[in-house]
Structures are given as C-alpha cells and as structure tokens.
N, C-alpha and C. Protein backbone atom coordinates (compact mmCIF):
# COMPACT_ATOMS: atom_id res chain seq x y z
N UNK A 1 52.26 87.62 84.30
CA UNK A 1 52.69 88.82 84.98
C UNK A 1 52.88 89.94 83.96
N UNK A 2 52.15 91.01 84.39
CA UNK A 2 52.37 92.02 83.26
C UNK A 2 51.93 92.44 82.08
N UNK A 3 50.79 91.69 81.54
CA UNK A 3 50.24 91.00 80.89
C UNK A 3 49.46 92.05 80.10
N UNK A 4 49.29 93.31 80.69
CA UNK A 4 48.57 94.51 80.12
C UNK A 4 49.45 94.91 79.29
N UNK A 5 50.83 94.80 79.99
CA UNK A 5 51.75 95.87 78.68
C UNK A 5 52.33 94.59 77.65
N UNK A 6 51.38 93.47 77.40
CA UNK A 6 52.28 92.44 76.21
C UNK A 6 50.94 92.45 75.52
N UNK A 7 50.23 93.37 75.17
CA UNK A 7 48.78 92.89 74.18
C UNK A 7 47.86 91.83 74.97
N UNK A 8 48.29 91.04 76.15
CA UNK A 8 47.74 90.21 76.97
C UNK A 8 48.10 88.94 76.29
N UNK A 9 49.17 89.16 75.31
CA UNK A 9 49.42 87.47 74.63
C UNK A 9 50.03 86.69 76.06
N UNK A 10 49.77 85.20 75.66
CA UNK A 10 50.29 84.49 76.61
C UNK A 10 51.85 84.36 76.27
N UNK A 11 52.84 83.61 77.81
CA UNK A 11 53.94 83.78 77.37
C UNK A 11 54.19 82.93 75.92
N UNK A 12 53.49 81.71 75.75
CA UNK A 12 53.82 81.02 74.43
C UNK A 12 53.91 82.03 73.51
N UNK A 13 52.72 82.60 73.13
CA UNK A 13 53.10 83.62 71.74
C UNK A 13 54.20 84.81 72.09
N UNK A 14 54.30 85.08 73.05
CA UNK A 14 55.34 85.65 73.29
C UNK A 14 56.80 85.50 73.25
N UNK A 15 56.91 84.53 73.08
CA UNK A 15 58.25 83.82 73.06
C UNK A 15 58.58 82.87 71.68
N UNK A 16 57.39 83.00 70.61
CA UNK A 16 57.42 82.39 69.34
C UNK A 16 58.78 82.67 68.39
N UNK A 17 58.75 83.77 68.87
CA UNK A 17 59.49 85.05 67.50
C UNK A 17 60.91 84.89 68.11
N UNK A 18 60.91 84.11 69.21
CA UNK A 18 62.66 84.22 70.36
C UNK A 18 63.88 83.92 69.20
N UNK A 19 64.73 84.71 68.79
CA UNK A 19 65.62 84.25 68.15
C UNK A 19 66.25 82.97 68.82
N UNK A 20 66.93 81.84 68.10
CA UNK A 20 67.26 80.49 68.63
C UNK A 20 68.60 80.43 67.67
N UNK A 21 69.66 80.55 68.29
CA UNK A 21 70.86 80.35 67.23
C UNK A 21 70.75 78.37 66.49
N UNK A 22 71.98 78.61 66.00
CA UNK A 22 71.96 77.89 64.34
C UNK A 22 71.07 77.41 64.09
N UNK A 23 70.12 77.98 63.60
CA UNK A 23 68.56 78.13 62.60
C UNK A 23 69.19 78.35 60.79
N UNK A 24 68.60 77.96 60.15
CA UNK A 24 68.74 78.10 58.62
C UNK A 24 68.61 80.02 59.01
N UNK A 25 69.80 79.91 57.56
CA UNK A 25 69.50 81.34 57.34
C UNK A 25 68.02 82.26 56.86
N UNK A 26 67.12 81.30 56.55
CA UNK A 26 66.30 80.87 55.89
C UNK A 26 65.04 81.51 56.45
N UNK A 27 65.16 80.89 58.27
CA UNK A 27 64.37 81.30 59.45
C UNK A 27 63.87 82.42 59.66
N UNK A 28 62.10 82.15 59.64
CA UNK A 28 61.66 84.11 59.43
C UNK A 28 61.64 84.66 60.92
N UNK A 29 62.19 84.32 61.79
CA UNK A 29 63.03 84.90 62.91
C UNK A 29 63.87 85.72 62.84
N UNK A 30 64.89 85.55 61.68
CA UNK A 30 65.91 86.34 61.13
C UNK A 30 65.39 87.48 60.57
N UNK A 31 64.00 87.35 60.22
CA UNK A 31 64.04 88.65 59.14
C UNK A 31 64.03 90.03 59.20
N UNK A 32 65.39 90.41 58.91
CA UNK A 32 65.47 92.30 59.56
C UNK A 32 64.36 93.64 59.92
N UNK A 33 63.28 93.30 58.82
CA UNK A 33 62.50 93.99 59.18
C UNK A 33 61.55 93.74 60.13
N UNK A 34 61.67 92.81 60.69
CA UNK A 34 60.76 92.13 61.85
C UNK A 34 61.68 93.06 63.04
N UNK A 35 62.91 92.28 62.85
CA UNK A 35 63.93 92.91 64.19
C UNK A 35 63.99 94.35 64.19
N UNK A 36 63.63 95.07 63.03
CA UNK A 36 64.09 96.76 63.50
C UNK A 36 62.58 96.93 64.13
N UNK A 37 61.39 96.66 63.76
CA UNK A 37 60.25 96.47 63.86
C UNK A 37 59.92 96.58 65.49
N UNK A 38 60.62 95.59 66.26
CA UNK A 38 60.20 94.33 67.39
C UNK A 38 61.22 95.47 68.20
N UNK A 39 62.35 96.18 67.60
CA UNK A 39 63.33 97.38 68.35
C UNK A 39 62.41 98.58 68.54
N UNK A 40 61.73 99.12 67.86
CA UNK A 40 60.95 100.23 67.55
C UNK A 40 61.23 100.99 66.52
N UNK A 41 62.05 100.74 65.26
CA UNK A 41 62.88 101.50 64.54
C UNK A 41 62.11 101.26 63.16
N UNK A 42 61.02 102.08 63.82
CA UNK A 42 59.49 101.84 62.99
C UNK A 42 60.00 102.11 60.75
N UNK A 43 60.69 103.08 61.19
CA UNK A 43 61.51 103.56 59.50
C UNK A 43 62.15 103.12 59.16
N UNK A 44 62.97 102.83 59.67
CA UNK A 44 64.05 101.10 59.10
C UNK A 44 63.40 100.43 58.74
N UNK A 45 62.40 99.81 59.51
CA UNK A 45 61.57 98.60 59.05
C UNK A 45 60.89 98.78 58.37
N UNK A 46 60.37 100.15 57.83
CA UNK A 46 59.45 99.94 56.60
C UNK A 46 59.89 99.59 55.27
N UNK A 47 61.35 100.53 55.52
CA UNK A 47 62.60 100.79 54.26
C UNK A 47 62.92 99.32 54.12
N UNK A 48 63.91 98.51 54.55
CA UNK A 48 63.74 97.04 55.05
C UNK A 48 62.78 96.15 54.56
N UNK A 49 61.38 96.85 54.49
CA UNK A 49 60.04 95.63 54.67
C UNK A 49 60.38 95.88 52.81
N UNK A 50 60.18 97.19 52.35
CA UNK A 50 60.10 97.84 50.91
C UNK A 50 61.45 96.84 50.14
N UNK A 51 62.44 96.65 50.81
CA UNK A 51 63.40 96.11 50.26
C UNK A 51 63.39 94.48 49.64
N UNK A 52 62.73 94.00 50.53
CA UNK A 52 62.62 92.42 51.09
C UNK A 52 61.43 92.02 49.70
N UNK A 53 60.70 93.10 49.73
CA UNK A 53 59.64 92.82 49.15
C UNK A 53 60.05 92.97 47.46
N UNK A 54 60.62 94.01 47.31
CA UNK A 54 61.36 94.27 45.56
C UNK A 54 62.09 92.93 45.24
N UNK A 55 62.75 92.40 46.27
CA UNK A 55 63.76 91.16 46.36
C UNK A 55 63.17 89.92 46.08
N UNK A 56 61.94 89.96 46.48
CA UNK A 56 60.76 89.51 46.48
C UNK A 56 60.59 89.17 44.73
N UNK A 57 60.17 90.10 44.59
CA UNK A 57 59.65 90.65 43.30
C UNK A 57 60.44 89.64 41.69
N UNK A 58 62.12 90.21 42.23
CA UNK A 58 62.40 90.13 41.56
C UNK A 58 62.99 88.84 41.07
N UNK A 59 62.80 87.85 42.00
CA UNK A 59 63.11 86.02 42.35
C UNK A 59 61.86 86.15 41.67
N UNK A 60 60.77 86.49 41.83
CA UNK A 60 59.43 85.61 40.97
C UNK A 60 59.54 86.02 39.30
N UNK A 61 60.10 87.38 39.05
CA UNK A 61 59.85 87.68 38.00
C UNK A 61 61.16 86.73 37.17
N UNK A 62 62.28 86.04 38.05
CA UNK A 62 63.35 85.61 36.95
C UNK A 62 62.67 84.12 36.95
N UNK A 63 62.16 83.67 37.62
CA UNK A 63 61.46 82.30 37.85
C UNK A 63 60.47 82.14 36.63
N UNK A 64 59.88 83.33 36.44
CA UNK A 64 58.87 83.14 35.54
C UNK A 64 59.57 83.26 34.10
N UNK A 65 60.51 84.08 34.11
CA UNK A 65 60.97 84.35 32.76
C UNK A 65 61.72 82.91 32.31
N UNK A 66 62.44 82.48 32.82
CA UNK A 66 62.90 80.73 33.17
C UNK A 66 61.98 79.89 32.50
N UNK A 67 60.69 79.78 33.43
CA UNK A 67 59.56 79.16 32.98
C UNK A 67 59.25 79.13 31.24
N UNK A 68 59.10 80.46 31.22
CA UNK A 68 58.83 81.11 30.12
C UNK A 68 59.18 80.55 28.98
N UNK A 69 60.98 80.56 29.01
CA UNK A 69 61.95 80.36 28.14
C UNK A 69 61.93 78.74 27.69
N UNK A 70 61.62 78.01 29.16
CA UNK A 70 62.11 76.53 29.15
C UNK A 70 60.65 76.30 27.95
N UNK A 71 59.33 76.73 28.21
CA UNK A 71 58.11 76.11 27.53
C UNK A 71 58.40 77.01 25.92
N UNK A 72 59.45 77.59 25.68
CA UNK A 72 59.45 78.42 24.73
C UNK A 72 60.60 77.30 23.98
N UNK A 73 61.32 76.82 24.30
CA UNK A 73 62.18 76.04 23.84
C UNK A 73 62.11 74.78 24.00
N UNK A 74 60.46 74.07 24.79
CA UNK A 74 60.63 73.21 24.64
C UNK A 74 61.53 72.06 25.80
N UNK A 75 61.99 72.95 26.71
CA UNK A 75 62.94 71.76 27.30
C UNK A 75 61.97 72.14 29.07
N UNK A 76 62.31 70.73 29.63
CA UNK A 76 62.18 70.57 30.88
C UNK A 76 62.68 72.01 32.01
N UNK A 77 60.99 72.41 32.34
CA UNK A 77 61.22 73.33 33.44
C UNK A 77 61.33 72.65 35.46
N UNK A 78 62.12 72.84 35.94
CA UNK A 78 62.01 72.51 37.31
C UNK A 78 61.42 73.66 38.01
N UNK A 79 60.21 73.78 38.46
CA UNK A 79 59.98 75.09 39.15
C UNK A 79 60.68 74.59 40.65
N UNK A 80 60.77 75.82 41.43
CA UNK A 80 61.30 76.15 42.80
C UNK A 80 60.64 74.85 43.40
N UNK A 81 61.26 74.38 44.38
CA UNK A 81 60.84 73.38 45.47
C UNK A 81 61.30 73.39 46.74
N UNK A 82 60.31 73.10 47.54
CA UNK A 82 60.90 73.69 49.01
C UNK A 82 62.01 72.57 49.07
N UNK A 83 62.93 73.43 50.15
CA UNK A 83 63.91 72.11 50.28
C UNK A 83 63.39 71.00 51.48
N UNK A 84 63.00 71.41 52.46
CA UNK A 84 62.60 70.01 53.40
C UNK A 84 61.65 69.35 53.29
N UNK A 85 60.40 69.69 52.29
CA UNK A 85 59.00 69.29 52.23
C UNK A 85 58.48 69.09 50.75
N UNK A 86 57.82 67.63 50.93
CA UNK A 86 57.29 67.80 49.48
C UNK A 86 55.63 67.57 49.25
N UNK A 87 55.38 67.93 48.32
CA UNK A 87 53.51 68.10 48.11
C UNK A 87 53.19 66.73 47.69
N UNK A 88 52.06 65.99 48.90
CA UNK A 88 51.41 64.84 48.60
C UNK A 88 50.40 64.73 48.72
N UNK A 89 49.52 63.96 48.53
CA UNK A 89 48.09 63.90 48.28
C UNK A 89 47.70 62.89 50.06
N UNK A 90 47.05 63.89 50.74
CA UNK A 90 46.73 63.09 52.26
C UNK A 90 45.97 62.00 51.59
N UNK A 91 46.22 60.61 52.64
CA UNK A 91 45.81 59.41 51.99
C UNK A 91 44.38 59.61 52.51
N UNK A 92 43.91 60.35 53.76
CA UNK A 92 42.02 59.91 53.81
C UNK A 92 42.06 60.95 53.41
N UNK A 93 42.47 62.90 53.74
CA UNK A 93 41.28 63.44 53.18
C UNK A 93 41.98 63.70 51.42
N UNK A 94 42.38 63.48 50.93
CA UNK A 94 42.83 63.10 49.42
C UNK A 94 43.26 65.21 48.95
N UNK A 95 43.57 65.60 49.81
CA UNK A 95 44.49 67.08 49.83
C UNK A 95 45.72 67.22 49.71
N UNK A 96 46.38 67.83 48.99
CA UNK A 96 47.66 68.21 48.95
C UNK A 96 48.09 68.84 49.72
N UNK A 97 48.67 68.08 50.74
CA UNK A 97 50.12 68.62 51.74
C UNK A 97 51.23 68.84 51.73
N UNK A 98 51.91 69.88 52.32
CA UNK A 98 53.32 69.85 52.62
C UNK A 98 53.89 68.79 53.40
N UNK A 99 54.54 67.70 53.14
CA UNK A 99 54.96 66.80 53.88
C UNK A 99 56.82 67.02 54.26
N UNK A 100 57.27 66.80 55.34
CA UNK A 100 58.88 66.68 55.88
C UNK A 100 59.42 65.72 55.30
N UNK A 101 60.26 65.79 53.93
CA UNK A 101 60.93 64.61 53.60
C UNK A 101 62.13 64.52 54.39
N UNK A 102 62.73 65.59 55.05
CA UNK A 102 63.90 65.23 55.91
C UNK A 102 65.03 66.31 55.28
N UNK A 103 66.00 66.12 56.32
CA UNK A 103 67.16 67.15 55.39
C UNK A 103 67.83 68.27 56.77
N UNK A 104 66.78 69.04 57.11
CA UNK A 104 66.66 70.33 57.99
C UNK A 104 67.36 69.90 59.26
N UNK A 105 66.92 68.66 59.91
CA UNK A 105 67.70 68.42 61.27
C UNK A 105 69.27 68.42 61.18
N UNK A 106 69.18 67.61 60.20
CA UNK A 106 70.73 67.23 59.88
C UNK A 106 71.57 68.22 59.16
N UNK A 107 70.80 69.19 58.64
CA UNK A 107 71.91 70.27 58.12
C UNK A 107 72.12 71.32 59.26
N UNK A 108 71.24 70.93 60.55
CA UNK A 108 71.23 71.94 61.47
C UNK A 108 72.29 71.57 62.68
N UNK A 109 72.67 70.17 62.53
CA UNK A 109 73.78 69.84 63.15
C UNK A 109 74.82 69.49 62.62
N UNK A 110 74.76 69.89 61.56
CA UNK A 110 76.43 70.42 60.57
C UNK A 110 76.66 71.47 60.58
N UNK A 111 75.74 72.48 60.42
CA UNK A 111 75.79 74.17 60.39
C UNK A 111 76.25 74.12 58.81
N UNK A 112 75.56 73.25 57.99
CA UNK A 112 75.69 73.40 56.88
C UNK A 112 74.26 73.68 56.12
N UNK A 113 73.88 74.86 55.57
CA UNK A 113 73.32 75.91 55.17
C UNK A 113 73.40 76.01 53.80
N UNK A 114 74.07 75.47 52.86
CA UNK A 114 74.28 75.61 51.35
C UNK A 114 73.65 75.57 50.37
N UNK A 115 72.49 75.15 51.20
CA UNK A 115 71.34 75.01 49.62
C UNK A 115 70.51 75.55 50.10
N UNK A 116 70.22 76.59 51.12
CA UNK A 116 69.71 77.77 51.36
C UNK A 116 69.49 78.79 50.89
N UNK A 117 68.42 79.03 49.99
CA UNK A 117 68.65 80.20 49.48
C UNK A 117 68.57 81.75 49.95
N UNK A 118 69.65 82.79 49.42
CA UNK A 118 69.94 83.69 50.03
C UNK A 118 68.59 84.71 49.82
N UNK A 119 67.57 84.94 51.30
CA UNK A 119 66.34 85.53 50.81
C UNK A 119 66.08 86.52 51.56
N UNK A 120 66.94 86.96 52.33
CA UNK A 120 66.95 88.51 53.30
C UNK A 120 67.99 89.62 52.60
C-alpha cells in the first residue's frame, strides 16, 4: 500500500532500519546521522556524518600508531577484534569468514554493554 511514495521498497526493507530497543550501543540503527537523515534534517546529518567520520579517523590513526610502536619495540601487538565473531577458514570453500563465537545474545539479556566500544 502506498508503495509509490516508499521508493517502491517492499515492507521488509522498509522496516530493516526499525529502531528495536536494548540493541548494543554498537547497532548501526543507532547511528545519528542516519536518524537526522531518515527525519529530513538533511544539515545535521551531514555535520554528524563529517563528525562520525573524523572519529573514524582518528581510532585508525591511534591503532596504527600502537601497531607501530608495539613492532618498534618489539613486543606483542593485538590488533582490534570484533567482539562476537571470529575469522576462520570455511572448511569446503577454504575462505575466511566471519564466524559467531557467541557473547551478543547474552549480553543483550543483561543489558550489559561494557566491552562495547564507544563509536557514535
């Protein structure tokens, strides 16, 4: 119904982006410049998008300097790792996947969020 004024997406894609409370803070549902965006508050969201993105910026550039330091001194670097998923080699087609080691359900029915990193 209506279907001219939604781009003609079906309701599924339409309803992808539905905010869903206690989600990781994490959740790119949350992300402000989407929401001023999805409001019409076309300048917020660019300012917002510009922000997210420097923030962006500046997590890769301390990551690298880290890196940097640890192979400069010699000692054990841990790069970033997702928290619910880890990279394995698919057993037939022999590709590296993101696999669910677990974690996400259960911190989602604690509403415990702590090793979330703060990325909005």
């Amino acid at each position: 119904k209506h279907a001219e004024n939604m781009y003609y997406f079906s309701e599924l894609a339409l309803t992808l982006n539905a905010p869903e409370s206690g989600t990781a803070p994490t959740d790119s549902r949350l992300r402000p410049d989407q929401r001023l965006m999805e409001n019409g508050r076309w300048d917020e969201a660019n300012a917002e998008k510009q922000r997210l993105e420097e923030k962006q910026r500046i997590s890769r550039k301390r990551r690298e300097a880290e890196a940097a330091r640890a192979t400069e001194d010699g000692t054990p670097y841990d790069p970033y790792k997702p928290l619910w998923f880890e990279r394995r080699k698919d057993p037939v087609t022999q590709e590296l996947a993101h696999v669910y080691k677990g974690g996400y359900w259960e911190s989602k029915e604690k509403q415990d969020w702590a090793l979330c990193p703060d990325i909005f």
